[in-house]
C-alpha atoms as a PDB file:
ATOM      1  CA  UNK A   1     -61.037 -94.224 -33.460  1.00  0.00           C
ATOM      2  CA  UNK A   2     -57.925 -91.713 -33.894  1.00  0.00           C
ATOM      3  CA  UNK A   3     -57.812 -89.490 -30.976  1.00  0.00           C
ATOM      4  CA  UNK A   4     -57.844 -85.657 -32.050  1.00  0.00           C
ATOM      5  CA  UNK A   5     -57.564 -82.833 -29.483  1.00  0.00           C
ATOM      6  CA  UNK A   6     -57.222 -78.976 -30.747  1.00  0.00           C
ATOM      7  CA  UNK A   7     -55.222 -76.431 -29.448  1.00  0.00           C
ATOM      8  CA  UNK A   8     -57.045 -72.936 -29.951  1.00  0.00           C
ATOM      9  CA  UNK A   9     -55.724 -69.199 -29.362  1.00  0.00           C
ATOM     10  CA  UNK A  10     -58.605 -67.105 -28.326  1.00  0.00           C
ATOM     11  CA  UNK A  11     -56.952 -63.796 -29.125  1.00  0.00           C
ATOM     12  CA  UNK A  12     -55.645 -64.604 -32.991  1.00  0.00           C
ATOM     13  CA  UNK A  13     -57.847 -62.244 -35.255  1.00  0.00           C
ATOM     14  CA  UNK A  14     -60.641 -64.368 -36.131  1.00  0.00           C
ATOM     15  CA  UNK A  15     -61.073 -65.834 -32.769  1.00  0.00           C
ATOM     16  CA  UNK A  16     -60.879 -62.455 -31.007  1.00  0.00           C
ATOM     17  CA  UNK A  17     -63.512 -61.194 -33.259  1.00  0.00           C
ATOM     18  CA  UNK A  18     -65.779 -64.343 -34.018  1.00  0.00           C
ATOM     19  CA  UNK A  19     -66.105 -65.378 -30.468  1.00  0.00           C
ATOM     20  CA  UNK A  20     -68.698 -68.100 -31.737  1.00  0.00           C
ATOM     21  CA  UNK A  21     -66.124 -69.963 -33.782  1.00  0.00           C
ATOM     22  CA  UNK A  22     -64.490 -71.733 -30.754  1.00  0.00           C
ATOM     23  CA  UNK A  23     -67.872 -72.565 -29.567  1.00  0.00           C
ATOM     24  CA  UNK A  24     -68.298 -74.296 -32.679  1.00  0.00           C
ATOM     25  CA  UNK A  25     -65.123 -75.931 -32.675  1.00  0.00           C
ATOM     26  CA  UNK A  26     -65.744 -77.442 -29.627  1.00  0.00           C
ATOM     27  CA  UNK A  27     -69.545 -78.797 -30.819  1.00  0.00           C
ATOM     28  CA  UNK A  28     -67.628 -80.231 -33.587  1.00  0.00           C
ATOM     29  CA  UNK A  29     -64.604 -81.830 -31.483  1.00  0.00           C
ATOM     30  CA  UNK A  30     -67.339 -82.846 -28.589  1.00  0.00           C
ATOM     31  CA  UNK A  31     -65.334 -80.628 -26.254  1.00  0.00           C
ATOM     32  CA  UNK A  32     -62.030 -81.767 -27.195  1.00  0.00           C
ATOM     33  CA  UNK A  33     -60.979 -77.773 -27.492  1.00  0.00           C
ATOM     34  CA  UNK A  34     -57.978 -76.799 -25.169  1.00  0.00           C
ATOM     35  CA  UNK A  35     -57.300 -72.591 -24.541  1.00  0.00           C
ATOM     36  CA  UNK A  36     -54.189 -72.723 -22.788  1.00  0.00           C
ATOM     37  CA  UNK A  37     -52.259 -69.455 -22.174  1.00  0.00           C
ATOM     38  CA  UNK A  38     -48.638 -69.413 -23.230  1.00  0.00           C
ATOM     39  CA  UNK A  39     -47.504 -70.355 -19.903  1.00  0.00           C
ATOM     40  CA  UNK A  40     -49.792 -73.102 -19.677  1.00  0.00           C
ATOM     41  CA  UNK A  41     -49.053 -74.754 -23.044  1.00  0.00           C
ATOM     42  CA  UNK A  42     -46.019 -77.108 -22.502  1.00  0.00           C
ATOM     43  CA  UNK A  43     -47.620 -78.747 -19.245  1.00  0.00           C
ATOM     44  CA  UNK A  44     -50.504 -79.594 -21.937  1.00  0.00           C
ATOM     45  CA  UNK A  45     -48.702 -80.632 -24.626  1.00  0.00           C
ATOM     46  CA  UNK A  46     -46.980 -82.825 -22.163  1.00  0.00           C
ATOM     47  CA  UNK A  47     -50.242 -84.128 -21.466  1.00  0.00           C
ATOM     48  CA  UNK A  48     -51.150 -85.067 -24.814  1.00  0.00           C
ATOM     49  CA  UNK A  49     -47.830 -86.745 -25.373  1.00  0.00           C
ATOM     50  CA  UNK A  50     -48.226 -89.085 -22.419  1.00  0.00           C
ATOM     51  CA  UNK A  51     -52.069 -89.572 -23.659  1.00  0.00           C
ATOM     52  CA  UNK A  52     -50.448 -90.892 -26.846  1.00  0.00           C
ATOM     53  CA  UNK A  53     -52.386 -88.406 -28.945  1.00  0.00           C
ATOM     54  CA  UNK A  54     -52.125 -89.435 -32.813  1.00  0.00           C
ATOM     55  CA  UNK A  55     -53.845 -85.883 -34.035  1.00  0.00           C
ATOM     56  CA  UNK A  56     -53.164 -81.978 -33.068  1.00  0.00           C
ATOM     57  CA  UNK A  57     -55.086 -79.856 -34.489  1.00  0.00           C
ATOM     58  CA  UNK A  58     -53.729 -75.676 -34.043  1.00  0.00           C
ATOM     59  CA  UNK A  59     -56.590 -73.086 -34.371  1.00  0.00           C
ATOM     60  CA  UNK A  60     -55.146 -69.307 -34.657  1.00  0.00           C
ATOM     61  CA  UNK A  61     -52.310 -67.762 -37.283  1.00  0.00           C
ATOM     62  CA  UNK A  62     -49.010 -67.992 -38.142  1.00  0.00           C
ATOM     63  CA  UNK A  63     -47.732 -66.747 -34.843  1.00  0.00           C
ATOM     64  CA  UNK A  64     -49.656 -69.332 -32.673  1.00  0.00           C
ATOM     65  CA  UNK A  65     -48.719 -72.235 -35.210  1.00  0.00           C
ATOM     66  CA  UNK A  66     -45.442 -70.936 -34.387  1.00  0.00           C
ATOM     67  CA  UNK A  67     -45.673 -71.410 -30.305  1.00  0.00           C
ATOM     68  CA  UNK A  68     -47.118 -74.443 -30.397  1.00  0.00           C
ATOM     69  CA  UNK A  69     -45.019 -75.982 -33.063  1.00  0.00           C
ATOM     70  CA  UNK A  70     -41.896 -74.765 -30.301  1.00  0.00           C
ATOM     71  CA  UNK A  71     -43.709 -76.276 -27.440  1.00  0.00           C
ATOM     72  CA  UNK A  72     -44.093 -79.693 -29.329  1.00  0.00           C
ATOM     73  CA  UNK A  73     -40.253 -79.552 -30.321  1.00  0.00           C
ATOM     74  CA  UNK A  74     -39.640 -78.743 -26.756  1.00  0.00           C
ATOM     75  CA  UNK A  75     -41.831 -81.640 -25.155  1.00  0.00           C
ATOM     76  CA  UNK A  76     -40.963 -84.219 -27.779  1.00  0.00           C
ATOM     77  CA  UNK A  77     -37.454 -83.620 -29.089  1.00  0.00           C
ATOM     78  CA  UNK A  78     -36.600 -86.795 -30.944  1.00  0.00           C
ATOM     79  CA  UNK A  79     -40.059 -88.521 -30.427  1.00  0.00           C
ATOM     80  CA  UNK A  80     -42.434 -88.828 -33.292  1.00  0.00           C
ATOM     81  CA  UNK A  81     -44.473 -86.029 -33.229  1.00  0.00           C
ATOM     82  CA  UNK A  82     -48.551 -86.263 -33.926  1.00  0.00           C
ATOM     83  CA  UNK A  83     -49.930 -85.117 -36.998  1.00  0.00           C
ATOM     84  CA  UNK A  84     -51.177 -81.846 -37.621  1.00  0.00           C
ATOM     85  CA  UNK A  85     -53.886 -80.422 -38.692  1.00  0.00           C
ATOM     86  CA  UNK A  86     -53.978 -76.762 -39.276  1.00  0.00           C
ATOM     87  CA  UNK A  87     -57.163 -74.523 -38.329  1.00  0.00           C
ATOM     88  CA  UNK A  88     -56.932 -70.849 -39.678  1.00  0.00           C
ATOM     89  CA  UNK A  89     -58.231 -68.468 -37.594  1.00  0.00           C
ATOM     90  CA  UNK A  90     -55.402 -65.444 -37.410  1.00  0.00           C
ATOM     91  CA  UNK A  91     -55.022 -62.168 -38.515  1.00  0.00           C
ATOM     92  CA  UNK A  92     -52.628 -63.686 -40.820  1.00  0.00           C
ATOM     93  CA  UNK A  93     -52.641 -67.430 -41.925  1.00  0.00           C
ATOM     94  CA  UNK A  94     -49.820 -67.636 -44.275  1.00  0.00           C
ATOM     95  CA  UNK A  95     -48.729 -71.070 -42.878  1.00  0.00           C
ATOM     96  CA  UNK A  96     -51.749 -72.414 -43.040  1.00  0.00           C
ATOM     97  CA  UNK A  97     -52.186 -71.659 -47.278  1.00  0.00           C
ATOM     98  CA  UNK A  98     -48.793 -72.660 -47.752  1.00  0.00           C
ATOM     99  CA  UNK A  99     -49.550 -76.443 -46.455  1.00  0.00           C
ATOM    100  CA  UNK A 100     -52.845 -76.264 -48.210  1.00  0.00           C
ATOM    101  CA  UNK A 101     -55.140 -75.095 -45.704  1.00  0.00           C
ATOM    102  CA  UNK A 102     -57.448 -72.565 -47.780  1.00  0.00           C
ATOM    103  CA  UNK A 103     -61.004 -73.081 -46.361  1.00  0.00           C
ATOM    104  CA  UNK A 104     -62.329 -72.140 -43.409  1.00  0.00           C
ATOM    105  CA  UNK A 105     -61.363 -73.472 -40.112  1.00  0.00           C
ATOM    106  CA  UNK A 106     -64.603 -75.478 -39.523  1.00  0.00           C
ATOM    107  CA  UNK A 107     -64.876 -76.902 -43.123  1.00  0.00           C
ATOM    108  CA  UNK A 108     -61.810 -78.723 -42.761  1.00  0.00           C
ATOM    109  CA  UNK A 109     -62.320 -79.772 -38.812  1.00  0.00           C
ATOM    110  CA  UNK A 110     -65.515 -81.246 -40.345  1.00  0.00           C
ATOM    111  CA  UNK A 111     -64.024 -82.760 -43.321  1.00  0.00           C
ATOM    112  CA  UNK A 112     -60.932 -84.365 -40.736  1.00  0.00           C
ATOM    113  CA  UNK A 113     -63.725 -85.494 -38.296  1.00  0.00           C
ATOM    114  CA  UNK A 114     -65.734 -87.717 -40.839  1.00  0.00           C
ATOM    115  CA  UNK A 115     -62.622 -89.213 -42.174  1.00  0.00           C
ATOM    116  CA  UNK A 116     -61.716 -90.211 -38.689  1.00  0.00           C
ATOM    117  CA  UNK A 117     -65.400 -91.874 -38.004  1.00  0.00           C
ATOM    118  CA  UNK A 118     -65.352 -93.593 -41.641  1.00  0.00           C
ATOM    119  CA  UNK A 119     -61.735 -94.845 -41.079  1.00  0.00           C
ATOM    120  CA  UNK A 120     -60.911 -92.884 -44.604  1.00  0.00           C
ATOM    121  CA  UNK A 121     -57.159 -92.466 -45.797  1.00  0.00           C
ATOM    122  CA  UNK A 122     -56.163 -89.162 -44.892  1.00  0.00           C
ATOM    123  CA  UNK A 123     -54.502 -86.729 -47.589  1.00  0.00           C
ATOM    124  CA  UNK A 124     -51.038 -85.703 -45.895  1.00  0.00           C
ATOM    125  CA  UNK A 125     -48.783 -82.904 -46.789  1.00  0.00           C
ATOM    126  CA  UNK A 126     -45.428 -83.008 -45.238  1.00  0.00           C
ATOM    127  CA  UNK A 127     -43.161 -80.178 -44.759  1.00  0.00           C
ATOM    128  CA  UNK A 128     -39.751 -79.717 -42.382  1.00  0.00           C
ATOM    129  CA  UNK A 129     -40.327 -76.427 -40.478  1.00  0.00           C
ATOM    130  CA  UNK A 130     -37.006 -74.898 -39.227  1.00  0.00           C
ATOM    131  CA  UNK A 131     -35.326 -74.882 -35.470  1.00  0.00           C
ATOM    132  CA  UNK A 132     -33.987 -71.063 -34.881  1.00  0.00           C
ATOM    133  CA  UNK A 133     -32.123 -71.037 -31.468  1.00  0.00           C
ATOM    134  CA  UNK A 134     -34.254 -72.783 -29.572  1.00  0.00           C
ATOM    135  CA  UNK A 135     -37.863 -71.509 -31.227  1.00  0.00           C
ATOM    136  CA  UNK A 136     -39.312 -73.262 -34.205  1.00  0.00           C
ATOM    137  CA  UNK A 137     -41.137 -71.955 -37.130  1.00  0.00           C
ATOM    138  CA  UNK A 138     -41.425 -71.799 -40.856  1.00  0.00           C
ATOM    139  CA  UNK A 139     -40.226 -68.533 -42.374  1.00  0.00           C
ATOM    140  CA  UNK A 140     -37.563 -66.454 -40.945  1.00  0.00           C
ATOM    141  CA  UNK A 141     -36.715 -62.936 -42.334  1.00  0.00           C
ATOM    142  CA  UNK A 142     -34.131 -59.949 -41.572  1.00  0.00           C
ATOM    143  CA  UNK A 143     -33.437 -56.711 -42.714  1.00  0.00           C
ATOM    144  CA  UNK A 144     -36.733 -55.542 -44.628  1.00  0.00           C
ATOM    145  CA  UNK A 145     -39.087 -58.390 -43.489  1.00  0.00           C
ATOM    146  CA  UNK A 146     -38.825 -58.109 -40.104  1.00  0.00           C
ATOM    147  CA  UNK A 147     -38.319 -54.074 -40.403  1.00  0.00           C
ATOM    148  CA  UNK A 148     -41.742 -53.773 -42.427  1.00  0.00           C
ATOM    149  CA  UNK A 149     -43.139 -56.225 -39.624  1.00  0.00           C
ATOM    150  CA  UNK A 150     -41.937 -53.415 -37.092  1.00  0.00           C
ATOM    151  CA  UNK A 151     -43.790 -51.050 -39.329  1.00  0.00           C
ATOM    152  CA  UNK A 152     -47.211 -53.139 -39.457  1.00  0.00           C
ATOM    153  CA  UNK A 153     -47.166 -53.811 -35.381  1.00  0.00           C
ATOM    154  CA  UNK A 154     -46.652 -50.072 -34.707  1.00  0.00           C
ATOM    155  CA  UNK A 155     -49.833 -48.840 -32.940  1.00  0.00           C
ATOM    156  CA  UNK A 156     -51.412 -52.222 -32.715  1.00  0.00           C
ATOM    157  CA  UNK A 157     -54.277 -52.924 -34.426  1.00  0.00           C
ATOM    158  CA  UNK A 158     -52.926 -55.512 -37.135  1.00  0.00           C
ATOM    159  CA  UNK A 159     -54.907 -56.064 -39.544  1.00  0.00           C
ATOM    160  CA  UNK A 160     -54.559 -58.077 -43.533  1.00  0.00           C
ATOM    161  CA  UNK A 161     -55.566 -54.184 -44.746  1.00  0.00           C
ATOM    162  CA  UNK A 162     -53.303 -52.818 -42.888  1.00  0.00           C
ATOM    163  CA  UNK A 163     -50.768 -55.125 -44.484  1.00  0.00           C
ATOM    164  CA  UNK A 164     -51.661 -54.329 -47.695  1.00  0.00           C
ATOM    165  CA  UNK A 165     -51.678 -50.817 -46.925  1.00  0.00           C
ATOM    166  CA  UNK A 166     -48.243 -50.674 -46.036  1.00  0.00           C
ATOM    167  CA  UNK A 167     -47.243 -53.059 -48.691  1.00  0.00           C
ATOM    168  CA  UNK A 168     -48.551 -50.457 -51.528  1.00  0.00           C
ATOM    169  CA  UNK A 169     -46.879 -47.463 -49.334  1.00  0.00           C
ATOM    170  CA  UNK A 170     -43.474 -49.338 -49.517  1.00  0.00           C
ATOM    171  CA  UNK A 171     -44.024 -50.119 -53.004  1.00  0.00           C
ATOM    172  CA  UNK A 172     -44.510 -46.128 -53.828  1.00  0.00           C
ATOM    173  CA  UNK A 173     -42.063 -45.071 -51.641  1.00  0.00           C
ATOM    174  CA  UNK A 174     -39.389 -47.311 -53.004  1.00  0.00           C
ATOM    175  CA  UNK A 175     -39.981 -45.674 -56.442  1.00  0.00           C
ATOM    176  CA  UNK A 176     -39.049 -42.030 -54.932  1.00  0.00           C
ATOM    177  CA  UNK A 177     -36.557 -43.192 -52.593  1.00  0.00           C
ATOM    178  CA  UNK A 178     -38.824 -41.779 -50.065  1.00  0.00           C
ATOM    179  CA  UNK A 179     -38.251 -41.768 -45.771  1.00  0.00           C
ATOM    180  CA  UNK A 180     -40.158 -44.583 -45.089  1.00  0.00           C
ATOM    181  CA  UNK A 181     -38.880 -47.432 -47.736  1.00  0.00           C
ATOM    182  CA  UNK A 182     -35.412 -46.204 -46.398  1.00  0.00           C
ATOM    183  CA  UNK A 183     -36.469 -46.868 -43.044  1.00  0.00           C
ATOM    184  CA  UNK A 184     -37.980 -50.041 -43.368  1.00  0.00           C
ATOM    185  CA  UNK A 185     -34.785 -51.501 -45.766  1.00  0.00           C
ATOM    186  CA  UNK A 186     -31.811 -50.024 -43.992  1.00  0.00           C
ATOM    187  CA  UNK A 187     -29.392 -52.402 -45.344  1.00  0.00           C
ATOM    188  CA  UNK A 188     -28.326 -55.092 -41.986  1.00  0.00           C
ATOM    189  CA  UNK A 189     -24.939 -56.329 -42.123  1.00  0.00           C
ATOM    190  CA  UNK A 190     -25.084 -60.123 -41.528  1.00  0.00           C
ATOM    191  CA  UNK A 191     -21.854 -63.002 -41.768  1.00  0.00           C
ATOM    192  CA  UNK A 192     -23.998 -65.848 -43.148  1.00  0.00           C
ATOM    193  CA  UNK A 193     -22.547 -69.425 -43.563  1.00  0.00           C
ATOM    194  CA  UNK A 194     -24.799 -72.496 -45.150  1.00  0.00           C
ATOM    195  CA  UNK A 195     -23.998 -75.913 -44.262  1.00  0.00           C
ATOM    196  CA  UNK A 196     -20.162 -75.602 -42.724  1.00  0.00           C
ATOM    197  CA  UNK A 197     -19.097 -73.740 -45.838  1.00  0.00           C
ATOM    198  CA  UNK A 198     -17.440 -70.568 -46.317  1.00  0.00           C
ATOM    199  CA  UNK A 199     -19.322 -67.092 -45.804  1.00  0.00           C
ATOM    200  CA  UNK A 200     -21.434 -66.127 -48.495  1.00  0.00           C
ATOM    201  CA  UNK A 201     -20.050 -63.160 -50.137  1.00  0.00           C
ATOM    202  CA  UNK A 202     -22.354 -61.128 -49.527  1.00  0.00           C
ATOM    203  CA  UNK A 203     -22.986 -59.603 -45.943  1.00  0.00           C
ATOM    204  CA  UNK A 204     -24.987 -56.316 -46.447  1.00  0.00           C
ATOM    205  CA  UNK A 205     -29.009 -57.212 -47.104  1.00  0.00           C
ATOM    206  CA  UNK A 206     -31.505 -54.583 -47.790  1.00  0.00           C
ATOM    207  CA  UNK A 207     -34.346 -57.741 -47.642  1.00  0.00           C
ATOM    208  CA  UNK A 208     -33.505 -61.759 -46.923  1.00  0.00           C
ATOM    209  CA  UNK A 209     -34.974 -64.612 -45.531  1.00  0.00           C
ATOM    210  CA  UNK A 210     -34.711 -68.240 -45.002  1.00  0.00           C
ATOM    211  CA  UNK A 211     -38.112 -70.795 -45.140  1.00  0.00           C
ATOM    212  CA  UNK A 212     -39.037 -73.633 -45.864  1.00  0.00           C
ATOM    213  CA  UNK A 213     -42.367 -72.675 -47.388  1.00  0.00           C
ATOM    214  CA  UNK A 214     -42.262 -70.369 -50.823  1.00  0.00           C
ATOM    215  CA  UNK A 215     -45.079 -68.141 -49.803  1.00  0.00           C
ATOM    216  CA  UNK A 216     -44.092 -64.901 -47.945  1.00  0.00           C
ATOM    217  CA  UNK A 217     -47.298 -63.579 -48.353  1.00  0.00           C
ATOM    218  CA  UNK A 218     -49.646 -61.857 -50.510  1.00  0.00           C
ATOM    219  CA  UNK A 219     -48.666 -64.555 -53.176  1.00  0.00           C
ATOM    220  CA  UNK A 220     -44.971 -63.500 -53.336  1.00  0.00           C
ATOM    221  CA  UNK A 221     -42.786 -66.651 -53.466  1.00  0.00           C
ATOM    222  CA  UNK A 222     -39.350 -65.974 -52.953  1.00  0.00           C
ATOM    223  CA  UNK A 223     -38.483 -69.063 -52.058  1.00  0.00           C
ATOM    224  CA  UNK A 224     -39.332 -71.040 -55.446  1.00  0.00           C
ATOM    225  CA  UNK A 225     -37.089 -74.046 -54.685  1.00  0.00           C
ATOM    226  CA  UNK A 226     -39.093 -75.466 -52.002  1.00  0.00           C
ATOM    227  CA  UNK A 227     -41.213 -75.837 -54.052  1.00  0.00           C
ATOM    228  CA  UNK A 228     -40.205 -78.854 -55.654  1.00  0.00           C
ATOM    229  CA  UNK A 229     -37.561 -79.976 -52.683  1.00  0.00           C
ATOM    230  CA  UNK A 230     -38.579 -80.618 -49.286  1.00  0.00           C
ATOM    231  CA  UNK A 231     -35.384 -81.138 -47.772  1.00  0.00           C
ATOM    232  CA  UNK A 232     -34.019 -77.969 -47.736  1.00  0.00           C
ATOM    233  CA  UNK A 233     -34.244 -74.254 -46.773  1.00  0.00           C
ATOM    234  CA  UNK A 234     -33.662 -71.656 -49.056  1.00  0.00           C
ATOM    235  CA  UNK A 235     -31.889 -68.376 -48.585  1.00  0.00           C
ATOM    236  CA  UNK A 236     -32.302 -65.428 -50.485  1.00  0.00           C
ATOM    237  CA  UNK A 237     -30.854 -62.355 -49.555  1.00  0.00           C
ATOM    238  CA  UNK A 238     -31.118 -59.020 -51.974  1.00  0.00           C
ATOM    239  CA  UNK A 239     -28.262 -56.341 -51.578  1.00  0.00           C
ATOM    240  CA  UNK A 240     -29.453 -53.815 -53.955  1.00  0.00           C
ATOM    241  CA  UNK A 241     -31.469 -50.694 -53.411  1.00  0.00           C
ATOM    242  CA  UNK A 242     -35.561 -50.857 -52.439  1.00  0.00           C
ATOM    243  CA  UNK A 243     -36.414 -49.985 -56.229  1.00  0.00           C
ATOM    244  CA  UNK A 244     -34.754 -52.783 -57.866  1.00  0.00           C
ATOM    245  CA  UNK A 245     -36.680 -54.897 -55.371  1.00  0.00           C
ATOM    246  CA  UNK A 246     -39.668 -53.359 -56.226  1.00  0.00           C
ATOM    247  CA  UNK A 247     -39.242 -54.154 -60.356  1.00  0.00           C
ATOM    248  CA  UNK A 248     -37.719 -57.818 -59.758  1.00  0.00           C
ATOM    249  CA  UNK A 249     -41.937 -58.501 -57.830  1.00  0.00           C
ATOM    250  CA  UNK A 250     -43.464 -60.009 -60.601  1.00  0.00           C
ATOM    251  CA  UNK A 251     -40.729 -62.425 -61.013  1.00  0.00           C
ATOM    252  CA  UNK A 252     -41.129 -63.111 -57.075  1.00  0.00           C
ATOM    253  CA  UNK A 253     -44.717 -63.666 -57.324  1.00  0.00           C
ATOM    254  CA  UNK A 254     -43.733 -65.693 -60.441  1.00  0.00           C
ATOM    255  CA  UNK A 255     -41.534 -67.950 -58.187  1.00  0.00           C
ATOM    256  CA  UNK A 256     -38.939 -67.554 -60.714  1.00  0.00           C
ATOM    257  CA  UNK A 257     -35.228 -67.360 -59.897  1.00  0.00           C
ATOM    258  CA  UNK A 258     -33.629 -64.014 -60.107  1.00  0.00           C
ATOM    259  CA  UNK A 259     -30.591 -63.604 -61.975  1.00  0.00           C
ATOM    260  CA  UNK A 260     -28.298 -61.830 -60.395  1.00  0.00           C
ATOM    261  CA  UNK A 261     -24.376 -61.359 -58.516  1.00  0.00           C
ATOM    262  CA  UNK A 262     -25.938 -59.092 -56.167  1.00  0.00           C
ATOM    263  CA  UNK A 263     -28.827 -61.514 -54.851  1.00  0.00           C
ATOM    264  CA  UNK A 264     -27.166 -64.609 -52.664  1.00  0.00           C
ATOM    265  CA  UNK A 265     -29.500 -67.710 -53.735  1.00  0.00           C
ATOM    266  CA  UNK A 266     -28.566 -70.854 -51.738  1.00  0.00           C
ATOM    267  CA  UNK A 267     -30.039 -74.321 -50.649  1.00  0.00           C
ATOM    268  CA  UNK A 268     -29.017 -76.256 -47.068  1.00  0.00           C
ATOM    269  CA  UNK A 269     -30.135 -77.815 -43.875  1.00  0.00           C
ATOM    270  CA  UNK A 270     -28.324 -75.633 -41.949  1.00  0.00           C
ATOM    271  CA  UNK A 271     -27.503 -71.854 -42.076  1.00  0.00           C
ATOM    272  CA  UNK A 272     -25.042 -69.707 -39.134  1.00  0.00           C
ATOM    273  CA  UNK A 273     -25.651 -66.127 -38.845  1.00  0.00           C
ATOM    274  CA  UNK A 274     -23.433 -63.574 -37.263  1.00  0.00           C
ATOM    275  CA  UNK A 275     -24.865 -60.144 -37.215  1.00  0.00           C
ATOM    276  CA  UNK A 276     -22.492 -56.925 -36.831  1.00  0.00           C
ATOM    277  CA  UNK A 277     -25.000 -55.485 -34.494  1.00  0.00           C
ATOM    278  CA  UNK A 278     -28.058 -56.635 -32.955  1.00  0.00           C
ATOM    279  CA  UNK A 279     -30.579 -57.752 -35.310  1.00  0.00           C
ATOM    280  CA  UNK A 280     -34.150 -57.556 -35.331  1.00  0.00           C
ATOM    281  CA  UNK A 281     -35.517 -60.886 -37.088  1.00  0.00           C
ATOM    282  CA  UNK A 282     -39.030 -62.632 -37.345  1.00  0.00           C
ATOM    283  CA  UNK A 283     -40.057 -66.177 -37.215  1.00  0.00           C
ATOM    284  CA  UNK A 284     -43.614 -66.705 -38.879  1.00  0.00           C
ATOM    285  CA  UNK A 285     -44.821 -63.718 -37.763  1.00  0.00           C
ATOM    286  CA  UNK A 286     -43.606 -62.722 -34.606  1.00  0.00           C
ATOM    287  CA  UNK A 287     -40.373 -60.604 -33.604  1.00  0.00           C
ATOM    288  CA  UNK A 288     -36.880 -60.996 -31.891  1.00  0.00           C
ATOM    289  CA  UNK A 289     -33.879 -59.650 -31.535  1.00  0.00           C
ATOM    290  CA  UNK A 290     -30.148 -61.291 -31.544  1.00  0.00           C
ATOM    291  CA  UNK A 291     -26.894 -59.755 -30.721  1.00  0.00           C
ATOM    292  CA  UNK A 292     -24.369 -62.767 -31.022  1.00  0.00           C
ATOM    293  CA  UNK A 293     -24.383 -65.770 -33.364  1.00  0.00           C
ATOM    294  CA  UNK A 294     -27.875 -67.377 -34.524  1.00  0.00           C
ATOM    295  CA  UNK A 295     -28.021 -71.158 -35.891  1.00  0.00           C
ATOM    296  CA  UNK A 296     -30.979 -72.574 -37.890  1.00  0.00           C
ATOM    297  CA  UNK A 297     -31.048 -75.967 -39.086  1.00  0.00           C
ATOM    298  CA  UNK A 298     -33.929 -78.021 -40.663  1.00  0.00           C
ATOM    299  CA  UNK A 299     -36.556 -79.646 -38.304  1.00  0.00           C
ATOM    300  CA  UNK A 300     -38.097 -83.083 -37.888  1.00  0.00           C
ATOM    301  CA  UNK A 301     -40.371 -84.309 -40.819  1.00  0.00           C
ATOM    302  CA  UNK A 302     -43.939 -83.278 -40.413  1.00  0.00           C
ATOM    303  CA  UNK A 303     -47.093 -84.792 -41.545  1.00  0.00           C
ATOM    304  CA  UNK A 304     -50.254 -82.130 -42.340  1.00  0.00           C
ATOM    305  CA  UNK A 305     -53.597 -83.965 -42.962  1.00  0.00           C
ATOM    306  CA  UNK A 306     -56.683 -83.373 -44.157  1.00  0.00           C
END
């Protein structure tokens, strides 16, 4: 029988408020349910690669995908990597929809469980995340993704209604050129250079973003062209003003191209940034800052099952 082991976060959303959950997890897995902190993590993902595991499953959101997806690039650099099974159980679980993962956390553990007692084919869904620095996630944004981000973490308490909230407030704002869109898309002046060639034109981005995944959340798919290729990234920075972003969101959620000299589209495997002054930027979720050059190329093949 495949071995499985599972990987949990205790303090995502769901976790944090459904304290059962992981107790049911672990009935399901017949203890096979690991809580390591952060610090803890690579000495037990080194443990599971010298066990040979063949399936990791990742309970929490997009920011503890993100960790543990770092820690396994970390740990197994050019080794093949297990397969992965994603268990949503964040405040946000963008990564998880966006591979296909759209019932609950137990349903599919379930579901993976019986197909691993039966011997049953599994269904895999395989995706390329990318490697930023030395970190490793999905979708990476600047300028007003990681600025709204800054927004939504602001006095804790993170929530998918809070999201939304301050999704509609941009929205309105952006239509009276009000304080807070202009804080939250300050235009970031960025050098960016896609696989070895020259510098995009463009260098001054009120909103952009690079992924690997078309889903940047609440059904808005920028990034239409991974759609139907997974072996690139897609950038798409806009340069215009918050209200033109605003009108161009149906054709976003849409995932329709947007034609325009003032919105850089482009496809590669790897992308250089040099910012004119440190940058705040987000990877799935979570937030950094870089003050010198930043390099993001496409990561190893990876198998999702279910």
């Amino acid at each position: 029988m495949k071995s499985i082991k599972v990987i949990s976060n205790p303090n995502s959303g769901h976790n944090r408020k459904n304290p059962r959950h992981l107790q049911t997890l672990s009935k399901i897995l017949q203890n096979e349910l690991y809580l390591p902190t952060l610090d803890q993590l690579s000495n037990t993902i080194q443990r599971f690669q010298e066990e040979r595991l063949e399936i990791l499953g990742i309970s929490g959101g997009d920011g503890t995908i993100h960790q543990v997806l770092t820690t396994l690039n970390e740990v197994y650099q050019d080794n093949p990597w297990p397969k992965i099974v994603l268990l949503p159980s964040g405040t946000m679980n963008n990564i998880a929809k966006n591979t296909g993962f759209k019932k609950r956390s137990t349903v599919i553990l379930r579901k993976v469980m019986d197909k691993i007692r039966t011997n049953q084919p599994f269904q895999i869904i395989k995706k390329r995340p990318l490697i930023v620095g030395n970190r490793v996630g999905f979708i990476f944004g600047f300028g007003g993704i990681a600025q709204f981000l800054d927004a939504y973490y602001e006095g804790g308490n993170p929530s998918q209604l809070k999201a939304a909230t301050l999704l509609t407030r941009a929205i309105g704002s952006a239509f009276i050129n009000g304080s807070f869109v202009k804080k939250v898309f300050r235009p970031t002046a960025v050098d960016i250079r896609v696989d070895g060639r020259s510098y995009i034109q463009h260098k001054r981005f009120t909103v952009a973003g690079i992924s690997t995944l078309a889903d940047l959340g609440f059904g808005f798919r920028p990034f239409y062209r991974t759609l139907t290729n997974h072996e690139v990234a897609q950038f798409i920075g806009f340069t215009q003003p918050p209200i033109w972003i605003a009108l161009a969101l149906p054709k976003i959620r849409l995932a329709s191209a947007i034609q325009s000299e003032r919105v850089a589209d482009e496809c590669g495997a790897t992308f250089t940034l040099k910012p004119e002054s440190p940058m705040k930027y987000t990877i799935d979720g979570d937030l950094y800052t870089v003050s010198d050059t930043l390099d993001l190329t496409l990561g190893p093949m990876l198998e999702f099952i279910q």
